[in-house]
C-alpha atoms as a PDB file:
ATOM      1  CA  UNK A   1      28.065 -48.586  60.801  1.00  0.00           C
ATOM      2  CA  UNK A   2      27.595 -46.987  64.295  1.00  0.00           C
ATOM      3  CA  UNK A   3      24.994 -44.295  65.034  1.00  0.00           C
ATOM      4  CA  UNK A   4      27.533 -41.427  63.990  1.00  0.00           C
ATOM      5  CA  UNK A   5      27.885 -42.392  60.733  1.00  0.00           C
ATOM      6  CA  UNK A   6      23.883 -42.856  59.948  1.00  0.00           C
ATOM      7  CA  UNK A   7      23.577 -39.546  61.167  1.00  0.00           C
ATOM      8  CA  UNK A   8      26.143 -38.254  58.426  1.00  0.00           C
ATOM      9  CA  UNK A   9      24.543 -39.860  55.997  1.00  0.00           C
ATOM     10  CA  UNK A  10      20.599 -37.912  56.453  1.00  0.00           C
ATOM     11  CA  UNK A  11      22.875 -35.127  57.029  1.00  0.00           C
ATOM     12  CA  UNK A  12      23.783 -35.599  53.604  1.00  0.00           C
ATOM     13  CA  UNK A  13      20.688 -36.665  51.939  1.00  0.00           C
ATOM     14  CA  UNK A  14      18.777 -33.459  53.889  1.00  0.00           C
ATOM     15  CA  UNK A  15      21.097 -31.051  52.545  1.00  0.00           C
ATOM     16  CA  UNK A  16      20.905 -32.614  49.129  1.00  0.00           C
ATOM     17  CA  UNK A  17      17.036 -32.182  49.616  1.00  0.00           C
ATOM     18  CA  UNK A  18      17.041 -28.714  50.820  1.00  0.00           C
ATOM     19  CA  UNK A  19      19.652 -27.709  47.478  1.00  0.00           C
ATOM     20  CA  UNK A  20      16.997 -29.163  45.278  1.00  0.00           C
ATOM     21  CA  UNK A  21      14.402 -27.060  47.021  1.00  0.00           C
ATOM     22  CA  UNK A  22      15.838 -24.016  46.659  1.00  0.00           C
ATOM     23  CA  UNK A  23      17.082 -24.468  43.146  1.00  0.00           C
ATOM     24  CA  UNK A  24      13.418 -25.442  42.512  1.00  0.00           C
ATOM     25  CA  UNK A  25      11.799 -22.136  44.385  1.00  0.00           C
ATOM     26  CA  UNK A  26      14.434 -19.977  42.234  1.00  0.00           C
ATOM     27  CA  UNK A  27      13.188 -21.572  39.363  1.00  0.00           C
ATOM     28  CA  UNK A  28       9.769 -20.967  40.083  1.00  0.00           C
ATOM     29  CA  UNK A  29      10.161 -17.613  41.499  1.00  0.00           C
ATOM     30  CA  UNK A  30      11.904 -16.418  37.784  1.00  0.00           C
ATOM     31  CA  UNK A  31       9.035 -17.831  35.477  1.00  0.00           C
ATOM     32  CA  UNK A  32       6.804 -15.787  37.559  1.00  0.00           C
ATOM     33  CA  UNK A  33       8.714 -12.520  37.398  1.00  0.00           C
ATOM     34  CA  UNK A  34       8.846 -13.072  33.703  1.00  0.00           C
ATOM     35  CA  UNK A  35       4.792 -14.082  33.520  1.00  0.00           C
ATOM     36  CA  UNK A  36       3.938 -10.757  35.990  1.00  0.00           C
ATOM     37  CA  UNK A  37       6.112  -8.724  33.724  1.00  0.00           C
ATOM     38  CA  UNK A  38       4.226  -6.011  31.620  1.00  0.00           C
ATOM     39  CA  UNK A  39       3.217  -6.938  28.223  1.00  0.00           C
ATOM     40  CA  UNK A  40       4.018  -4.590  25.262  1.00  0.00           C
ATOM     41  CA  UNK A  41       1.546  -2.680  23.024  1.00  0.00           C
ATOM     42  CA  UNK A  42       0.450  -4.953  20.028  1.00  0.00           C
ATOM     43  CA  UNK A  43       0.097  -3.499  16.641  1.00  0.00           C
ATOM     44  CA  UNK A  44      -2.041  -5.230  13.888  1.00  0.00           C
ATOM     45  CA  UNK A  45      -2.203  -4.201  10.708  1.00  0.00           C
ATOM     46  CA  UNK A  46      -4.689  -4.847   7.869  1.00  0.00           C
ATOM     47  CA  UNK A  47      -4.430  -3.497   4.189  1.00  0.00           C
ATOM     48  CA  UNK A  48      -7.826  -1.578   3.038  1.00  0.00           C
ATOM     49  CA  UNK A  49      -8.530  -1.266  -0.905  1.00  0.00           C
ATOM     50  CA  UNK A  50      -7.928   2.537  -1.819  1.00  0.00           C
ATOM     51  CA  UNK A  51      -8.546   3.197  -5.671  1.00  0.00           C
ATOM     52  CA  UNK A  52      -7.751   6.388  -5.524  1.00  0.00           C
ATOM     53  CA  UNK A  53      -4.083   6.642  -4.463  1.00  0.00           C
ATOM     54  CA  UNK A  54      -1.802   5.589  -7.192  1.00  0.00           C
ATOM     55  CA  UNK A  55       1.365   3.648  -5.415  1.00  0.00           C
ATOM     56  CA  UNK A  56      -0.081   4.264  -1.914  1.00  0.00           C
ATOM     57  CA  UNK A  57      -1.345   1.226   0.261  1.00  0.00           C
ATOM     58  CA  UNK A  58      -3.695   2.013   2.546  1.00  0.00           C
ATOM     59  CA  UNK A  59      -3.479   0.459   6.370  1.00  0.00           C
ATOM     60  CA  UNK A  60      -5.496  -0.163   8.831  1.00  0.00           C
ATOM     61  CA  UNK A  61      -3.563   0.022  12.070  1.00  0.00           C
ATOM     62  CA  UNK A  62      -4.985  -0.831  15.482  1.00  0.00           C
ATOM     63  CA  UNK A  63      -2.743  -0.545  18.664  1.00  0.00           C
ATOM     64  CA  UNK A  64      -4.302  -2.662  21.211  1.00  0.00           C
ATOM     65  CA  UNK A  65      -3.417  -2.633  25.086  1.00  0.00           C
ATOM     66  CA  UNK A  66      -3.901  -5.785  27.312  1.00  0.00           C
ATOM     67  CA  UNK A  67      -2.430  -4.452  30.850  1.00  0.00           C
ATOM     68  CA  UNK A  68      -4.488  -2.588  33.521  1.00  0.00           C
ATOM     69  CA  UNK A  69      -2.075   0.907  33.263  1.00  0.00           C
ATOM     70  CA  UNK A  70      -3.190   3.349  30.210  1.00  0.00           C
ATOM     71  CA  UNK A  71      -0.614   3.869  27.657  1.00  0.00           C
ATOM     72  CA  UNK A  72       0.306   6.816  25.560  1.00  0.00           C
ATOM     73  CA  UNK A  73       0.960   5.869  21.567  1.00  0.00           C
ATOM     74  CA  UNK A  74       4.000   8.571  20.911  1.00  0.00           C
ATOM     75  CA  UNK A  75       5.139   8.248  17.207  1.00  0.00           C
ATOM     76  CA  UNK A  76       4.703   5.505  14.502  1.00  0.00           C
ATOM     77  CA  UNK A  77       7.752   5.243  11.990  1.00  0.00           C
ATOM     78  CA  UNK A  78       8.649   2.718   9.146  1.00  0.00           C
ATOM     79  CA  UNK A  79      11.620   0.627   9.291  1.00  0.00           C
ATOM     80  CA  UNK A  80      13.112   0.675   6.066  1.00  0.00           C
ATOM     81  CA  UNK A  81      15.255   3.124   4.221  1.00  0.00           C
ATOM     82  CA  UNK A  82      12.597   4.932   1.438  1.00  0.00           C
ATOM     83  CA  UNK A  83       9.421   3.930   2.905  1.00  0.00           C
ATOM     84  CA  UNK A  84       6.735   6.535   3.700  1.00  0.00           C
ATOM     85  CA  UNK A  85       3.970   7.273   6.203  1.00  0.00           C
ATOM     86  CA  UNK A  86       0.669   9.702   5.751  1.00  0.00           C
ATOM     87  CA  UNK A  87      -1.954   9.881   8.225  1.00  0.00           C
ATOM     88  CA  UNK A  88      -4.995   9.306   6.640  1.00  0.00           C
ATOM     89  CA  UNK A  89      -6.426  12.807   7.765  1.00  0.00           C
ATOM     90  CA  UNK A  90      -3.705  14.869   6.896  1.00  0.00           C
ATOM     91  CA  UNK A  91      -3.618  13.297   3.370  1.00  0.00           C
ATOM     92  CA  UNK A  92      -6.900  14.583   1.948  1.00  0.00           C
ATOM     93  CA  UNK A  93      -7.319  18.064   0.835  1.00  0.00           C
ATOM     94  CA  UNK A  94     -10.995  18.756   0.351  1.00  0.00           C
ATOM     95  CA  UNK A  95     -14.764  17.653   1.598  1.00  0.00           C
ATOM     96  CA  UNK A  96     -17.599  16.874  -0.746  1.00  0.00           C
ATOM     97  CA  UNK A  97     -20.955  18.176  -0.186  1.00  0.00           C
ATOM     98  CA  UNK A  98     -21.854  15.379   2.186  1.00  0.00           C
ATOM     99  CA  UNK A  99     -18.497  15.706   4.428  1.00  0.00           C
ATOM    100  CA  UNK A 100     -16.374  13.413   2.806  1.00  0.00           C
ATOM    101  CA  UNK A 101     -13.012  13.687   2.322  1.00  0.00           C
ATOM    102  CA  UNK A 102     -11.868  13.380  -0.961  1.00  0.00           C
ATOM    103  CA  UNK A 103      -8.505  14.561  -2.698  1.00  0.00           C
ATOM    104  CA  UNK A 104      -5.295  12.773  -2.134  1.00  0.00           C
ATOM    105  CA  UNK A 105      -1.926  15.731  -1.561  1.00  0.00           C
ATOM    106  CA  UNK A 106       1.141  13.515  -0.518  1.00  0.00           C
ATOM    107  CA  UNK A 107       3.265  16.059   0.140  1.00  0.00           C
ATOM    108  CA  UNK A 108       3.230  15.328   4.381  1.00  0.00           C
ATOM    109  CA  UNK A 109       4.351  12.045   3.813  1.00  0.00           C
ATOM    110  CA  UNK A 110       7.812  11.520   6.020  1.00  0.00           C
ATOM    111  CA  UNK A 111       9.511   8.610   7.759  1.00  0.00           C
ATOM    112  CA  UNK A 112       7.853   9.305  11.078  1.00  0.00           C
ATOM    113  CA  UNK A 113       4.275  10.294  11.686  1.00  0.00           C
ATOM    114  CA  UNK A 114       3.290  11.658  15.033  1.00  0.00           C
ATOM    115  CA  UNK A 115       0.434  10.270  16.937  1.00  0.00           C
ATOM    116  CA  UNK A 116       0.119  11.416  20.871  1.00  0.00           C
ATOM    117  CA  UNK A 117      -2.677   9.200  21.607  1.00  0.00           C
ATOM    118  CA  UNK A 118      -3.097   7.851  24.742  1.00  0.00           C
ATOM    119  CA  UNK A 119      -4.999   4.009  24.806  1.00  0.00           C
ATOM    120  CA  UNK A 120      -7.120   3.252  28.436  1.00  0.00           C
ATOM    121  CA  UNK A 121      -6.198   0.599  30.472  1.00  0.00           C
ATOM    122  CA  UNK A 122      -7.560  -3.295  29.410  1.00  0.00           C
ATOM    123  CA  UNK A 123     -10.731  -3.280  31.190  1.00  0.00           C
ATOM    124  CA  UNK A 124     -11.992   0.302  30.882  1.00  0.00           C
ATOM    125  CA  UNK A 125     -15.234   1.448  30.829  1.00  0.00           C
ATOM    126  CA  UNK A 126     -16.143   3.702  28.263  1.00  0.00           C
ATOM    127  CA  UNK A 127     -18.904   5.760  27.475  1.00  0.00           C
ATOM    128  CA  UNK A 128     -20.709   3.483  25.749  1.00  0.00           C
ATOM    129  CA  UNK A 129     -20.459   0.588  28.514  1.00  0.00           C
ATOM    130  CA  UNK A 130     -18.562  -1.261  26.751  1.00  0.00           C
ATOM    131  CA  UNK A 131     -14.484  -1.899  27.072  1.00  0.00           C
ATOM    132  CA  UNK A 132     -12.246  -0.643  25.173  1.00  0.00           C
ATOM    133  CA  UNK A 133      -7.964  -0.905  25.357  1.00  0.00           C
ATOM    134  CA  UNK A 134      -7.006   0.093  21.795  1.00  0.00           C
ATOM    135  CA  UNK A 135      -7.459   2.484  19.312  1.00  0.00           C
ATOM    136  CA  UNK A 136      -7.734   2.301  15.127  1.00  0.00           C
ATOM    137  CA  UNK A 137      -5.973   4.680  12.654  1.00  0.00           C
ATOM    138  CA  UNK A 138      -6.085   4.782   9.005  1.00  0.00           C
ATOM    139  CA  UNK A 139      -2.328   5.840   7.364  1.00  0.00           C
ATOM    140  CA  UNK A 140      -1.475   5.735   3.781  1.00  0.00           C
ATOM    141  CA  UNK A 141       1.809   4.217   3.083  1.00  0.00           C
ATOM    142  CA  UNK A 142       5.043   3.229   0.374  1.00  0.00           C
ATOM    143  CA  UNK A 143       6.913   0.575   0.814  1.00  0.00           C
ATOM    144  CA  UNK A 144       5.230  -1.281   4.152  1.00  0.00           C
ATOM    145  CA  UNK A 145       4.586  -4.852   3.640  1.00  0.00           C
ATOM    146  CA  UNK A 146       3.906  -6.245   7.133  1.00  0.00           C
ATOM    147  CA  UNK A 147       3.853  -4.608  10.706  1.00  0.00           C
ATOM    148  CA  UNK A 148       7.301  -5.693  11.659  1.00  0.00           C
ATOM    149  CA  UNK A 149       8.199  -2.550   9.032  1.00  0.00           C
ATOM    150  CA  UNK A 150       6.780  -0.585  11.409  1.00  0.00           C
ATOM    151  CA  UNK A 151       8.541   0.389  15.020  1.00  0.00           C
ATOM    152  CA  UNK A 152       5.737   1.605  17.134  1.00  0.00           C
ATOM    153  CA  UNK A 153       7.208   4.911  19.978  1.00  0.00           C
ATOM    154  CA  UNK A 154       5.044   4.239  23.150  1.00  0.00           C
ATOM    155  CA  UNK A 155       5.156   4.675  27.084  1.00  0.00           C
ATOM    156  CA  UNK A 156       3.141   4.012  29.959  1.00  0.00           C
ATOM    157  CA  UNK A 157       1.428   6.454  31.570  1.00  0.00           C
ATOM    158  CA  UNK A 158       2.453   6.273  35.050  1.00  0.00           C
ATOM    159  CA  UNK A 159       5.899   6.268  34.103  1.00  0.00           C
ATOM    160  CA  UNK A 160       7.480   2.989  34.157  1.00  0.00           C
ATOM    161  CA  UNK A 161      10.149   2.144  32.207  1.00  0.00           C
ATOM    162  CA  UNK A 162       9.382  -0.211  28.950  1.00  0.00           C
END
């Protein structure tokens, strides 16, 4: 083995080396694109006692945001065929003495309800000093079991794409 051939040979191993290297930066470099990637809104939901609405469940939905860009909360619909959505507010027809709504008139109910709300960015100061990213709503429902019934219309508000 003269001088030529050892010479071939780290040759080899080097370029061996540098292939793992680069397969290792790539692989590196595409877990972090995916980590750095925007998260979506999260919806929770929570069912609330109602006694007064016969066959309607009342939820308690909170959309929270977790990324540093505002968001704006377009529509809220329910996945399955049948299934029907009434904003809290729009379902009660009259106020008591004291302000409070009372009444129940289903007749708004559809498929879709339309929220425009827009949620601050994750970090936010608000008036109150304290931060808030998410925002609560009370809808009266048929037919809505968990929130993966519900498909949540959303977009940022500086106009990148979801």
């Amino acid at each position: 083995m003269d001088k030529s051939d050892l010479a071939i040979g780290i040759a080899l191993v080097s370029a061996c080396f540098t292939g793992g290297s680069l397969f290792y930066t790539r692989i590196l470099a595409r877990n972090d694109s995916r980590r750095m990637r925007r998260k979506p809104l999260s919806l929770e939901m929570d069912f609330v006692t109602d006694g007064e609405t016969q066959g309607w469940d009342c939820l308690y939905l909170i959309v929270r945001n977790v990324e540093p860009t505002s968001a704006r909360v377009l529509s809220l619909r329910a996945k399955r065929k049948g299934s029907q959505l009434l904003l809290a507010d729009d379902a009660r027809t009259e106020t008591d003495a004291f302000g409070t709504p009372i009444g129940f008139d289903p007749t708004k109910a559809a498929q879709t309800v339309i929220l425009n709300r827009k949620i601050p960015p994750f970090g936010h100061m608000i008036e109150n000093g304290t931060r808030q990213a998410e925002f609560q709503i009370y809808i009266y429902s048929k037919g809505i079991s968990s929130a993966e019934d519900l498909k949540l219309g959303w977009e940022w508000s500086d106009g990148t794409k979801i």
